[in-house]
ModelCIF file with pLDDT and N, C-alpha, C, O atoms, coordinates in Angstrom:
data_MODEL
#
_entry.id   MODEL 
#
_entity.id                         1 
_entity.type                       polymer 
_entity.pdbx_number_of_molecules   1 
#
_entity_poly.entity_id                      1 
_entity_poly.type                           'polypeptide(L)' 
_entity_poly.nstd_linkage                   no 
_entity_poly.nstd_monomer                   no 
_entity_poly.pdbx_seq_one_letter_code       
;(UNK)(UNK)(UNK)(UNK)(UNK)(UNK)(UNK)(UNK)(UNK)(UNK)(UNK)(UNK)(UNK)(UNK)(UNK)(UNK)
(UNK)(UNK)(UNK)(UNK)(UNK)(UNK)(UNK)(UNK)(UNK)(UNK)(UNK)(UNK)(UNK)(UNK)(UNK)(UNK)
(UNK)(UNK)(UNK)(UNK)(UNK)(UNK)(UNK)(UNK)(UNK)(UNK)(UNK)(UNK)(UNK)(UNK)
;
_entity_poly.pdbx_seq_one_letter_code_can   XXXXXXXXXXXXXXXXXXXXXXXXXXXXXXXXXXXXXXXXXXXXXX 
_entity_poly.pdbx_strand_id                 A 
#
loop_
_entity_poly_seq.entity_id 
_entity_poly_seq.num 
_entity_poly_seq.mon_id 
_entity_poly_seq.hetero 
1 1  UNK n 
1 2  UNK n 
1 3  UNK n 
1 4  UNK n 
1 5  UNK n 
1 6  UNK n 
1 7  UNK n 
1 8  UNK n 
1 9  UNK n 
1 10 UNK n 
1 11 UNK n 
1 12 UNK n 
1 13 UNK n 
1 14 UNK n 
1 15 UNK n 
1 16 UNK n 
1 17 UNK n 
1 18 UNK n 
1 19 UNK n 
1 20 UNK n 
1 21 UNK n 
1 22 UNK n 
1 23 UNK n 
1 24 UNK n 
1 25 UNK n 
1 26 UNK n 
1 27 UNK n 
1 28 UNK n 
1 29 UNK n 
1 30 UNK n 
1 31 UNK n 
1 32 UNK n 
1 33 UNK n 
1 34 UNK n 
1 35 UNK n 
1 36 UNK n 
1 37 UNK n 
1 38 UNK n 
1 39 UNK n 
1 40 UNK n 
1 41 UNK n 
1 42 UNK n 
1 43 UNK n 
1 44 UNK n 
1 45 UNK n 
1 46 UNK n 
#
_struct_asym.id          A 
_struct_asym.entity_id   1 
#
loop_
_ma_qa_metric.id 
_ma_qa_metric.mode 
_ma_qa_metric.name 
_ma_qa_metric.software_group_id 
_ma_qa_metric.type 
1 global pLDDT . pLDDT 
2 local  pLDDT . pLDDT 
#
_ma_qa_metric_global.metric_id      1 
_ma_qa_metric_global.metric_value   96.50 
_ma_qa_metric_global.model_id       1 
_ma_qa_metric_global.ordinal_id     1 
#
loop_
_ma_qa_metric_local.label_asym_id 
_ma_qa_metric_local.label_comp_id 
_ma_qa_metric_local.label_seq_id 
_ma_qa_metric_local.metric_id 
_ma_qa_metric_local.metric_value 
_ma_qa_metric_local.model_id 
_ma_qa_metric_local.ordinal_id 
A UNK 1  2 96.00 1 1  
A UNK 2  2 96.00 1 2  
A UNK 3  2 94.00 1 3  
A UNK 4  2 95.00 1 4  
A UNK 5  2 94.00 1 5  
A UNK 6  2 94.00 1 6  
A UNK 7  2 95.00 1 7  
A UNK 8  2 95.00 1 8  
A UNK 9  2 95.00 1 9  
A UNK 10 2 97.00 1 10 
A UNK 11 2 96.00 1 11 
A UNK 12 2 97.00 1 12 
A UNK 13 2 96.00 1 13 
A UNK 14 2 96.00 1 14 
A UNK 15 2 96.00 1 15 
A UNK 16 2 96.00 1 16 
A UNK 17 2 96.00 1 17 
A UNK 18 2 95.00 1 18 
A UNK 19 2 96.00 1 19 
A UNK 20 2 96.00 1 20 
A UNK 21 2 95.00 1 21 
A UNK 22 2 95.00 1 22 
A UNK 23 2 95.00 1 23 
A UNK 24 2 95.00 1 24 
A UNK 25 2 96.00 1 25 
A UNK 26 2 97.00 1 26 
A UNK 27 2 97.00 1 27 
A UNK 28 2 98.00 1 28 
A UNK 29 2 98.00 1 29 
A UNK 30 2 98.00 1 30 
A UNK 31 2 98.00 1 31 
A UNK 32 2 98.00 1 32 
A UNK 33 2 98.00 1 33 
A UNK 34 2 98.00 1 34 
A UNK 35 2 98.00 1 35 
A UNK 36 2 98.00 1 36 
A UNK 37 2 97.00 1 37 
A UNK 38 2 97.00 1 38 
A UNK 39 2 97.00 1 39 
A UNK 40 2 98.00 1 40 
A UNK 41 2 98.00 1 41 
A UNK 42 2 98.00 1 42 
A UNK 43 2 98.00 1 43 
A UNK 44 2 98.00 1 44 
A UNK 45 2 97.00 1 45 
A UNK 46 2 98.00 1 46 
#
loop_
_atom_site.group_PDB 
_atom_site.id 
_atom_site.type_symbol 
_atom_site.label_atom_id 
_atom_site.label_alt_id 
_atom_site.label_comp_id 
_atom_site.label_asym_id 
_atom_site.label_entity_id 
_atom_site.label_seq_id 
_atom_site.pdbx_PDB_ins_code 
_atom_site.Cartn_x 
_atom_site.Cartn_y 
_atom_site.Cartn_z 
_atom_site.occupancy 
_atom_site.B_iso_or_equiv 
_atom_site.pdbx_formal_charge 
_atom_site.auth_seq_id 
_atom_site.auth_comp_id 
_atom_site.auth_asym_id 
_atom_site.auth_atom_id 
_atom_site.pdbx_PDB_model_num 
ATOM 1   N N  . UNK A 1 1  ? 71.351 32.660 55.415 1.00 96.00 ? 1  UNK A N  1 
ATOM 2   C CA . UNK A 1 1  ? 70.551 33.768 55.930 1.00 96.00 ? 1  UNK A CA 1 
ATOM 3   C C  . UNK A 1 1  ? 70.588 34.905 54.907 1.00 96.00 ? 1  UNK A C  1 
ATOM 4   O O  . UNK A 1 1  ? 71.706 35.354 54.655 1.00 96.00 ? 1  UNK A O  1 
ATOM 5   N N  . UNK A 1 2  ? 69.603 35.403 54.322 1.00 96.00 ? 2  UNK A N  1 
ATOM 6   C CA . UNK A 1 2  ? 69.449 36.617 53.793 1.00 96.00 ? 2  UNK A CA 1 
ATOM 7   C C  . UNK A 1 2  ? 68.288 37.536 54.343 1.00 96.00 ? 2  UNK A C  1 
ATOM 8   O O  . UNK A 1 2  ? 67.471 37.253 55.219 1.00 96.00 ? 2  UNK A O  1 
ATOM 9   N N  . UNK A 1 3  ? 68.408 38.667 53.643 1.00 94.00 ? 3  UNK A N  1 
ATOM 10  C CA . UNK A 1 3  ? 67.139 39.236 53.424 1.00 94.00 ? 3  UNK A CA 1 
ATOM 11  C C  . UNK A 1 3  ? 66.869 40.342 52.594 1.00 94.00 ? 3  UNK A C  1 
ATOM 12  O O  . UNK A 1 3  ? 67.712 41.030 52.017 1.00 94.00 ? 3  UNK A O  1 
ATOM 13  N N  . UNK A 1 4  ? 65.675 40.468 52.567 1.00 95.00 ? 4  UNK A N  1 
ATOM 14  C CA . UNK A 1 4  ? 65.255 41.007 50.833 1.00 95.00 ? 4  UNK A CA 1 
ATOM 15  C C  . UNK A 1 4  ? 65.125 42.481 50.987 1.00 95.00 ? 4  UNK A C  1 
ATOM 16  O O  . UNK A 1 4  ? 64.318 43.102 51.679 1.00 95.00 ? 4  UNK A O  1 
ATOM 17  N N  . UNK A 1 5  ? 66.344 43.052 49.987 1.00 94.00 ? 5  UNK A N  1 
ATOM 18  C CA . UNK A 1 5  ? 66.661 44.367 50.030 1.00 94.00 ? 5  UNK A CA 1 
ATOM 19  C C  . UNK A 1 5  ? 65.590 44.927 48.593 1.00 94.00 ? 5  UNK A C  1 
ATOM 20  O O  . UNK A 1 5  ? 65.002 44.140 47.852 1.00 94.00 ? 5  UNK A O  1 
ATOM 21  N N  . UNK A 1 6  ? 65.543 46.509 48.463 1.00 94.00 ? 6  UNK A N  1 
ATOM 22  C CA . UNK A 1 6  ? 64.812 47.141 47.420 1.00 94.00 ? 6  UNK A CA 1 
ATOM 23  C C  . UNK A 1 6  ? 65.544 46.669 46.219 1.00 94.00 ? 6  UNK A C  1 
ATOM 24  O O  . UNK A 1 6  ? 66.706 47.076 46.222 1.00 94.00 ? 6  UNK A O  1 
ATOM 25  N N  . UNK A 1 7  ? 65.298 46.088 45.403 1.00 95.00 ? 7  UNK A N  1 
ATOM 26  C CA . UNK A 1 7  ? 65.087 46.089 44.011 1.00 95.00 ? 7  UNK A CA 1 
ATOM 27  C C  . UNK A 1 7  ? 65.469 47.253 42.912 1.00 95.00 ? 7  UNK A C  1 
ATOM 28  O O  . UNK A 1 7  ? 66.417 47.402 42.141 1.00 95.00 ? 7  UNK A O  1 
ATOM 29  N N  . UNK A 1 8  ? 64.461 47.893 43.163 1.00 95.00 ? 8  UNK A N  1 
ATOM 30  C CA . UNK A 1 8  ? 64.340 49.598 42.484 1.00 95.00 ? 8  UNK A CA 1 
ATOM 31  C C  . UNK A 1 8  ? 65.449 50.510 42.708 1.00 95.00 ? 8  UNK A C  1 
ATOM 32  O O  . UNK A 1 8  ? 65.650 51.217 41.720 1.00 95.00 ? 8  UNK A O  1 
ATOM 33  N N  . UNK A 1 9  ? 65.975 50.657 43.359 1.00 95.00 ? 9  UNK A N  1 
ATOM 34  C CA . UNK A 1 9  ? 66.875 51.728 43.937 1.00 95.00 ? 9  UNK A CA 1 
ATOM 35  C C  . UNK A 1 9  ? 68.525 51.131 43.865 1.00 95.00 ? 9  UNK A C  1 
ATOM 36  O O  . UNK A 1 9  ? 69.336 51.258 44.783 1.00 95.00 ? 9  UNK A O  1 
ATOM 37  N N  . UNK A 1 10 ? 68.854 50.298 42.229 1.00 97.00 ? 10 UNK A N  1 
ATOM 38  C CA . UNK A 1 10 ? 69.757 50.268 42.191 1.00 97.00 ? 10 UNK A CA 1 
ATOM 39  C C  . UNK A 1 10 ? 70.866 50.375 40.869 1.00 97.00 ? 10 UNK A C  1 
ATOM 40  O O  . UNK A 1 10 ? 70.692 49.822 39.784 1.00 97.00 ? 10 UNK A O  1 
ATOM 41  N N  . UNK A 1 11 ? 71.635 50.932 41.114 1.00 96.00 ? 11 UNK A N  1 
ATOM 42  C CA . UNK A 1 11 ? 72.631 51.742 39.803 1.00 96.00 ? 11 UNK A CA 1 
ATOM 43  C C  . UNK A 1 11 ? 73.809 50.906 39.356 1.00 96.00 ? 11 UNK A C  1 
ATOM 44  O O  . UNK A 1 11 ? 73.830 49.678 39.278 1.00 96.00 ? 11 UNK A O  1 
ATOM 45  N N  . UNK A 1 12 ? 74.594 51.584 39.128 1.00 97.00 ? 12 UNK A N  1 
ATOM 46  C CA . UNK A 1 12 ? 75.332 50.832 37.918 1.00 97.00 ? 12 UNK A CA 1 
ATOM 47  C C  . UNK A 1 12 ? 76.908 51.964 38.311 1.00 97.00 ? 12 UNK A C  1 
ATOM 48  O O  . UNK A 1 12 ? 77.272 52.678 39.245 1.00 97.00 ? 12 UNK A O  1 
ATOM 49  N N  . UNK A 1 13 ? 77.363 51.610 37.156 1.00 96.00 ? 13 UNK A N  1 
ATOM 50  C CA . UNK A 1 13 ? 78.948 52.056 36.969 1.00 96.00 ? 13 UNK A CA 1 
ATOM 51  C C  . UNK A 1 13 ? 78.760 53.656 37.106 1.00 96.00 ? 13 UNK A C  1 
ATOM 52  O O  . UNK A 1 13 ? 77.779 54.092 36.504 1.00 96.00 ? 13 UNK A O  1 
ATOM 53  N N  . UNK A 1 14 ? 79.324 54.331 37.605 1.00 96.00 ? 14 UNK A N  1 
ATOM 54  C CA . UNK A 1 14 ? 79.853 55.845 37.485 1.00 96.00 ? 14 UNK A CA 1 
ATOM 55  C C  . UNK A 1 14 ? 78.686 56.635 38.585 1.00 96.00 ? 14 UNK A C  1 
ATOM 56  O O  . UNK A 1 14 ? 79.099 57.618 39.200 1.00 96.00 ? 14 UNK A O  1 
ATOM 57  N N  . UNK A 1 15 ? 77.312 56.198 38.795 1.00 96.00 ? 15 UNK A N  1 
ATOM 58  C CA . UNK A 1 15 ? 76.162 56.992 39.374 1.00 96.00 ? 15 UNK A CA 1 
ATOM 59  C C  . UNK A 1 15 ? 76.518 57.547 40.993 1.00 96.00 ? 15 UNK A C  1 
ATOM 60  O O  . UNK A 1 15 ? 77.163 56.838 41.765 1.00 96.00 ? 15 UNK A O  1 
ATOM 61  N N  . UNK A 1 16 ? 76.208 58.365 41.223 1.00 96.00 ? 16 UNK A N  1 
ATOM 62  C CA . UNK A 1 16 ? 76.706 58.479 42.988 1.00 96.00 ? 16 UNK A CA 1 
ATOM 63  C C  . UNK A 1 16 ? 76.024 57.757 43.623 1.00 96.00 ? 16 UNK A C  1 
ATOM 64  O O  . UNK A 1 16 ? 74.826 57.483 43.550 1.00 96.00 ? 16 UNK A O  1 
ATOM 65  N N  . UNK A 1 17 ? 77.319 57.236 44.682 1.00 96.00 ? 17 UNK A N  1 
ATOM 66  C CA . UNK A 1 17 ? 76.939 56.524 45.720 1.00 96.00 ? 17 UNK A CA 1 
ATOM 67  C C  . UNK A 1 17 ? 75.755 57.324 46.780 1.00 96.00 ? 17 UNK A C  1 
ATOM 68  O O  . UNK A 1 17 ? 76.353 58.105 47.521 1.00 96.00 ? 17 UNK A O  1 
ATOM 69  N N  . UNK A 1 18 ? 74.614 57.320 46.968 1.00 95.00 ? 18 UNK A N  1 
ATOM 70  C CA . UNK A 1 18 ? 73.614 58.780 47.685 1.00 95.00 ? 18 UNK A CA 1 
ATOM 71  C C  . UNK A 1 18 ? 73.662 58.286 49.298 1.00 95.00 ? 18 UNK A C  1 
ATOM 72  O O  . UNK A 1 18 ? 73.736 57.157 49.782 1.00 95.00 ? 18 UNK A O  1 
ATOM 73  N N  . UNK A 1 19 ? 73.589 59.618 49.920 1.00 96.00 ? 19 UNK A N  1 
ATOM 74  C CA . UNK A 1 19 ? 74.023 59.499 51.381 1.00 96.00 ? 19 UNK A CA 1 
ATOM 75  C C  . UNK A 1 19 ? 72.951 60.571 52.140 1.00 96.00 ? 19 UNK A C  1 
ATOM 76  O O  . UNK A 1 19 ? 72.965 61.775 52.393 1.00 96.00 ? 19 UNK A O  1 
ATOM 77  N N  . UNK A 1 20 ? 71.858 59.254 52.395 1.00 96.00 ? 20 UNK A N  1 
ATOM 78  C CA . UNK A 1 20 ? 70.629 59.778 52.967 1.00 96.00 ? 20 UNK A CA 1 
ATOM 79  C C  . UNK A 1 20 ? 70.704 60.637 53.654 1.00 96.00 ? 20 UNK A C  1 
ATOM 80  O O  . UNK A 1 20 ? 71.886 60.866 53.912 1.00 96.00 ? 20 UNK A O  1 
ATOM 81  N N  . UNK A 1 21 ? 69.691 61.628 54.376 1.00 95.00 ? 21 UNK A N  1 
ATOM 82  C CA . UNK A 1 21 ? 69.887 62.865 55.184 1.00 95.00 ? 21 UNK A CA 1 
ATOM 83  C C  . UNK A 1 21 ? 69.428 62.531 56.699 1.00 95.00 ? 21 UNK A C  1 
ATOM 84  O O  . UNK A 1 21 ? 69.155 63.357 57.570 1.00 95.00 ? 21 UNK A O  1 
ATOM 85  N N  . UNK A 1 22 ? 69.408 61.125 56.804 1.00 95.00 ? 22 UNK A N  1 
ATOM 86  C CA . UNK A 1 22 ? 69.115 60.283 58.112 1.00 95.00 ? 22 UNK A CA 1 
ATOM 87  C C  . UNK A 1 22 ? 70.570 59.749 58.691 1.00 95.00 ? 22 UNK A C  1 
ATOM 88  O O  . UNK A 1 22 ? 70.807 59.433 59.857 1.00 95.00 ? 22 UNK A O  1 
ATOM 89  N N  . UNK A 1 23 ? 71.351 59.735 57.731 1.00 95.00 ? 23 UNK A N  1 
ATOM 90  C CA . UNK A 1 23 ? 72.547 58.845 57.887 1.00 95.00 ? 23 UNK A CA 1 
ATOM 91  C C  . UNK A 1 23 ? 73.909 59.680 58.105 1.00 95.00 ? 23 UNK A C  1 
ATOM 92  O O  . UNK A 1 23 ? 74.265 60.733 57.577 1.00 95.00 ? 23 UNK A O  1 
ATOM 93  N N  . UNK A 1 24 ? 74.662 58.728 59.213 1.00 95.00 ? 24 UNK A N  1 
ATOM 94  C CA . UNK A 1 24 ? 75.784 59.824 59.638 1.00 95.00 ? 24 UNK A CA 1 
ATOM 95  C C  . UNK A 1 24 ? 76.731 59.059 59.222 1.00 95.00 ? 24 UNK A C  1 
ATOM 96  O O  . UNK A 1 24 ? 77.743 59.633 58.822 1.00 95.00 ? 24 UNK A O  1 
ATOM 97  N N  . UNK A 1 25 ? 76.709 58.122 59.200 1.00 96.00 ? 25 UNK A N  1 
ATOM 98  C CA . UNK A 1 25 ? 78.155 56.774 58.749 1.00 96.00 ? 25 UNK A CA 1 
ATOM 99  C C  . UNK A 1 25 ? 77.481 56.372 57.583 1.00 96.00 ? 25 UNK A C  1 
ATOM 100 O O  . UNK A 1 25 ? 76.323 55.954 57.588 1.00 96.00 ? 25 UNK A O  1 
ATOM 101 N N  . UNK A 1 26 ? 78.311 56.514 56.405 1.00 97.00 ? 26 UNK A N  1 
ATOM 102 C CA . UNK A 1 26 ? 77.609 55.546 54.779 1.00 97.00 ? 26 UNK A CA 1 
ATOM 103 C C  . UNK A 1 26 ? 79.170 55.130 54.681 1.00 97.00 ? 26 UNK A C  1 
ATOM 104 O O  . UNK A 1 26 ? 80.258 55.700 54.753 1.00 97.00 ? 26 UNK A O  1 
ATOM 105 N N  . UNK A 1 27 ? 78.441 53.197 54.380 1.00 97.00 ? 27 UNK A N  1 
ATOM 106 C CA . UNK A 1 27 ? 79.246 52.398 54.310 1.00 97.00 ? 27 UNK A CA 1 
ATOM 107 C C  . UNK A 1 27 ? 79.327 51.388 53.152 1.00 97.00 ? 27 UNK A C  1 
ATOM 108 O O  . UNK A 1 27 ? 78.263 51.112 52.598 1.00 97.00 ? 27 UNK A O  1 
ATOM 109 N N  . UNK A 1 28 ? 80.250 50.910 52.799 1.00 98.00 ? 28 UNK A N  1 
ATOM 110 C CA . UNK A 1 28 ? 80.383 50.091 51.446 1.00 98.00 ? 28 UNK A CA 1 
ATOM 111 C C  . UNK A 1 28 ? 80.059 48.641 51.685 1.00 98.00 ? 28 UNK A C  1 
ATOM 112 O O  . UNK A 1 28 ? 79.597 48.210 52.742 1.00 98.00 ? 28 UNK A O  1 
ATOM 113 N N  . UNK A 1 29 ? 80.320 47.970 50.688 1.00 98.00 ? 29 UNK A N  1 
ATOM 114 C CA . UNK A 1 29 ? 80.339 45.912 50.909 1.00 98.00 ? 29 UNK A CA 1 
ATOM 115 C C  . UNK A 1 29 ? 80.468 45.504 49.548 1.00 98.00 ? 29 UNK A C  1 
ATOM 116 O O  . UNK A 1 29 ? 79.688 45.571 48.598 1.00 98.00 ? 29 UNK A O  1 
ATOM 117 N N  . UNK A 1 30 ? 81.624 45.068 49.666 1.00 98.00 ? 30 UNK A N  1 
ATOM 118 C CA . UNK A 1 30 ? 81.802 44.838 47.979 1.00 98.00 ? 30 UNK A CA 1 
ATOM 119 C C  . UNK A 1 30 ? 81.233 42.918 48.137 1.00 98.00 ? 30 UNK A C  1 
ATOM 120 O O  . UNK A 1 30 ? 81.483 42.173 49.084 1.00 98.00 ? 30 UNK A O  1 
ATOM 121 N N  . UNK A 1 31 ? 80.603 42.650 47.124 1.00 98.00 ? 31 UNK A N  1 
ATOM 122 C CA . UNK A 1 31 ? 80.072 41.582 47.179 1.00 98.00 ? 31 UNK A CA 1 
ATOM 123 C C  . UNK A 1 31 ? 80.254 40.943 45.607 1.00 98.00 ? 31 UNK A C  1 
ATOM 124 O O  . UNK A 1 31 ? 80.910 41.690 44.881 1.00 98.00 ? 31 UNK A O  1 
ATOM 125 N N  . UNK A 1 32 ? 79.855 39.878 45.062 1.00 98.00 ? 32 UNK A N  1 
ATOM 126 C CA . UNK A 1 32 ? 79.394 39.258 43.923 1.00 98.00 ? 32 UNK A CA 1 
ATOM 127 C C  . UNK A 1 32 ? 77.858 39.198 43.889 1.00 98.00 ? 32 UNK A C  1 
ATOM 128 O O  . UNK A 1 32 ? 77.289 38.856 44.925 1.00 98.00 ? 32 UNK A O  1 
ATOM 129 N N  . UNK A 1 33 ? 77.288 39.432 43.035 1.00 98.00 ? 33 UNK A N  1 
ATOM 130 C CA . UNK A 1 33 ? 75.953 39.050 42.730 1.00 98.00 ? 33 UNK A CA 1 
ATOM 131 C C  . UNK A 1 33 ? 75.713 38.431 41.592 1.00 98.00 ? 33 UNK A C  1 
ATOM 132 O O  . UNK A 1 33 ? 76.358 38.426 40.543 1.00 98.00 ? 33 UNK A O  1 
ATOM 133 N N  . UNK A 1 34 ? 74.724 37.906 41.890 1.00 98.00 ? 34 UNK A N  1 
ATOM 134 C CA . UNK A 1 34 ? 74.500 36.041 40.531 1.00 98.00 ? 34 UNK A CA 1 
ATOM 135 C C  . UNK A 1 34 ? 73.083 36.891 40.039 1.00 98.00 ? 34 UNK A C  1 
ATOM 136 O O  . UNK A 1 34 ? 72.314 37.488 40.793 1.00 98.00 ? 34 UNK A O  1 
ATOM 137 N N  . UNK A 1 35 ? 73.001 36.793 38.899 1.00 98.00 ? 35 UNK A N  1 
ATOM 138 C CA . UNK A 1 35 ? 71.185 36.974 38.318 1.00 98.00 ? 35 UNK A CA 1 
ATOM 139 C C  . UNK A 1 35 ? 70.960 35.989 37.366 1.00 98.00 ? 35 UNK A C  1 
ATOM 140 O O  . UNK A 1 35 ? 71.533 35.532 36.377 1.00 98.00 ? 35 UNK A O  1 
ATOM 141 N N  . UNK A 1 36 ? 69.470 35.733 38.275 1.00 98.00 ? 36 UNK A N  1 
ATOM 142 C CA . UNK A 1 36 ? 69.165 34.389 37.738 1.00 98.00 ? 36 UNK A CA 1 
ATOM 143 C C  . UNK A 1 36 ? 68.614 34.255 35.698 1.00 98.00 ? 36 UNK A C  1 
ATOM 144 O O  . UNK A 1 36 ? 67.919 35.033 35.044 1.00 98.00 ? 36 UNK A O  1 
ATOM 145 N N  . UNK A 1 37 ? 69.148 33.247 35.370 1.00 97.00 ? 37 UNK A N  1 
ATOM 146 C CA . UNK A 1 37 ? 68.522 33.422 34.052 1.00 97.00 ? 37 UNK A CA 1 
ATOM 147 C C  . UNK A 1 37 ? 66.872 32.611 33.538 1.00 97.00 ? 37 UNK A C  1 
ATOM 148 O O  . UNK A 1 37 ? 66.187 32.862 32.546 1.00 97.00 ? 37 UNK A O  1 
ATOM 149 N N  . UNK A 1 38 ? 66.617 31.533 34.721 1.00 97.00 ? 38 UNK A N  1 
ATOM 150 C CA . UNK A 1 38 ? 65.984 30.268 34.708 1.00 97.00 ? 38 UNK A CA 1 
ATOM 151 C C  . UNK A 1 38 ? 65.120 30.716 35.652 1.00 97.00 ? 38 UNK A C  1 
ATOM 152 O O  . UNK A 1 38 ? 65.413 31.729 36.286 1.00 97.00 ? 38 UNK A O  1 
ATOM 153 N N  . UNK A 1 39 ? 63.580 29.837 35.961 1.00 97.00 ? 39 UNK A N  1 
ATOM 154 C CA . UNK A 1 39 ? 63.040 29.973 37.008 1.00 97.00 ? 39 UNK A CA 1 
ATOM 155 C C  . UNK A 1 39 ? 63.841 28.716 38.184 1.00 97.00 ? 39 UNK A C  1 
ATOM 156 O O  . UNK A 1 39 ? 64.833 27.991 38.113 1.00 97.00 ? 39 UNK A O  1 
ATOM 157 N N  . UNK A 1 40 ? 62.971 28.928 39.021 1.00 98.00 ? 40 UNK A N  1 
ATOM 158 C CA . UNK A 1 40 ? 63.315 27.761 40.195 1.00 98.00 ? 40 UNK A CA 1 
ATOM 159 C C  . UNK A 1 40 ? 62.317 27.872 41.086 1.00 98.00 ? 40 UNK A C  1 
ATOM 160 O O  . UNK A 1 40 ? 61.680 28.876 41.404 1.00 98.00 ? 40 UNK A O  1 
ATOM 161 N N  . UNK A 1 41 ? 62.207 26.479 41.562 1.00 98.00 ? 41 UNK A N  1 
ATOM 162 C CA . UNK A 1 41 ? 61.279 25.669 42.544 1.00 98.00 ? 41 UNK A CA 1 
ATOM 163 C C  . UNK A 1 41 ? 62.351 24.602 43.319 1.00 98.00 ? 41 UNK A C  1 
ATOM 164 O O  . UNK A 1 41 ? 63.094 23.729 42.870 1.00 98.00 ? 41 UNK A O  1 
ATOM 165 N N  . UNK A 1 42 ? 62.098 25.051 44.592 1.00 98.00 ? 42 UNK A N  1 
ATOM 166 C CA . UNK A 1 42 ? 62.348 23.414 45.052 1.00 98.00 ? 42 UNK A CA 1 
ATOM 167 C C  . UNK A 1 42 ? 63.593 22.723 44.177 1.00 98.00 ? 42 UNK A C  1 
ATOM 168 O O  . UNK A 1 42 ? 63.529 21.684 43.521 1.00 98.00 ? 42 UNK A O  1 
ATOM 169 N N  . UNK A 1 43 ? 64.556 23.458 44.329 1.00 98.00 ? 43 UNK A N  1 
ATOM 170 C CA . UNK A 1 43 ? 65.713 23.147 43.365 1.00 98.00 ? 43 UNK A CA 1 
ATOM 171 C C  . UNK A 1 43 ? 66.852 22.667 43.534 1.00 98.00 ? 43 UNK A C  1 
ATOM 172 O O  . UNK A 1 43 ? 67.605 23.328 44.249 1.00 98.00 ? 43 UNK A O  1 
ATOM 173 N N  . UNK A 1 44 ? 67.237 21.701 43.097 1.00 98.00 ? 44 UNK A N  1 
ATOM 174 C CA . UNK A 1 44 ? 68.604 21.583 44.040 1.00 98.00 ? 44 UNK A CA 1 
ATOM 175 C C  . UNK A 1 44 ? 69.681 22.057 43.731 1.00 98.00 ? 44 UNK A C  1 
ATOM 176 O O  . UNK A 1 44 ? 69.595 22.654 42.658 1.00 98.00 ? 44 UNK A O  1 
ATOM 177 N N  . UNK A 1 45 ? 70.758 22.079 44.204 1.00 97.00 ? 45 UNK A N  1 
ATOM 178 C CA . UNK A 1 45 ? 72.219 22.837 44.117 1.00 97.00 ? 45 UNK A CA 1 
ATOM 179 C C  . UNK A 1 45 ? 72.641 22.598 42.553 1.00 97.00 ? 45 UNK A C  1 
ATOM 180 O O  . UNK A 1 45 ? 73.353 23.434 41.996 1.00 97.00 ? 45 UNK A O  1 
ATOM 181 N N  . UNK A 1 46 ? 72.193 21.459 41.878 1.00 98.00 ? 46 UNK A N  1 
ATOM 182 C CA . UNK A 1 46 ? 72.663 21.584 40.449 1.00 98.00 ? 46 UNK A CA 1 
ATOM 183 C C  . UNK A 1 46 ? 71.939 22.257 39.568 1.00 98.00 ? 46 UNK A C  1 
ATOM 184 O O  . UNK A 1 46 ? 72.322 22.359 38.403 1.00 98.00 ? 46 UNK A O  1 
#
C-alpha cells in the first residue's frame, strides 16, 4: 500500500523542518528511500 506524496516540496540535510499554520501536532518518520536509476514496466522483483 502506498500513496503518492508531493515530489516538489522536498529538502535535504540542515533545511527546516516547516510547520504549517494549519497544523497543531508536526510529526517525524524516519524511513529509507530507494531512487530509481532504470525505467520499469511490469517488472519483476529482480
Amino acid at each position: 500500500i502506498y500513496y503518492l506524496s508531493n515530489h516538489i516540496n522536498i529538502a535535504t540535510e540542515g533545511a527546516p523542518m516547516p510547520w504549517p499554520g494549519y497544523c497543531e501536532v508536526l510529526d517525524y518518520e524516519l524511513e529509507i528511500g530507494a531512487v530509481l536509476a532504470r525505467p520499469l514496466r511490469n517488472a519483476t522483483p529482480a
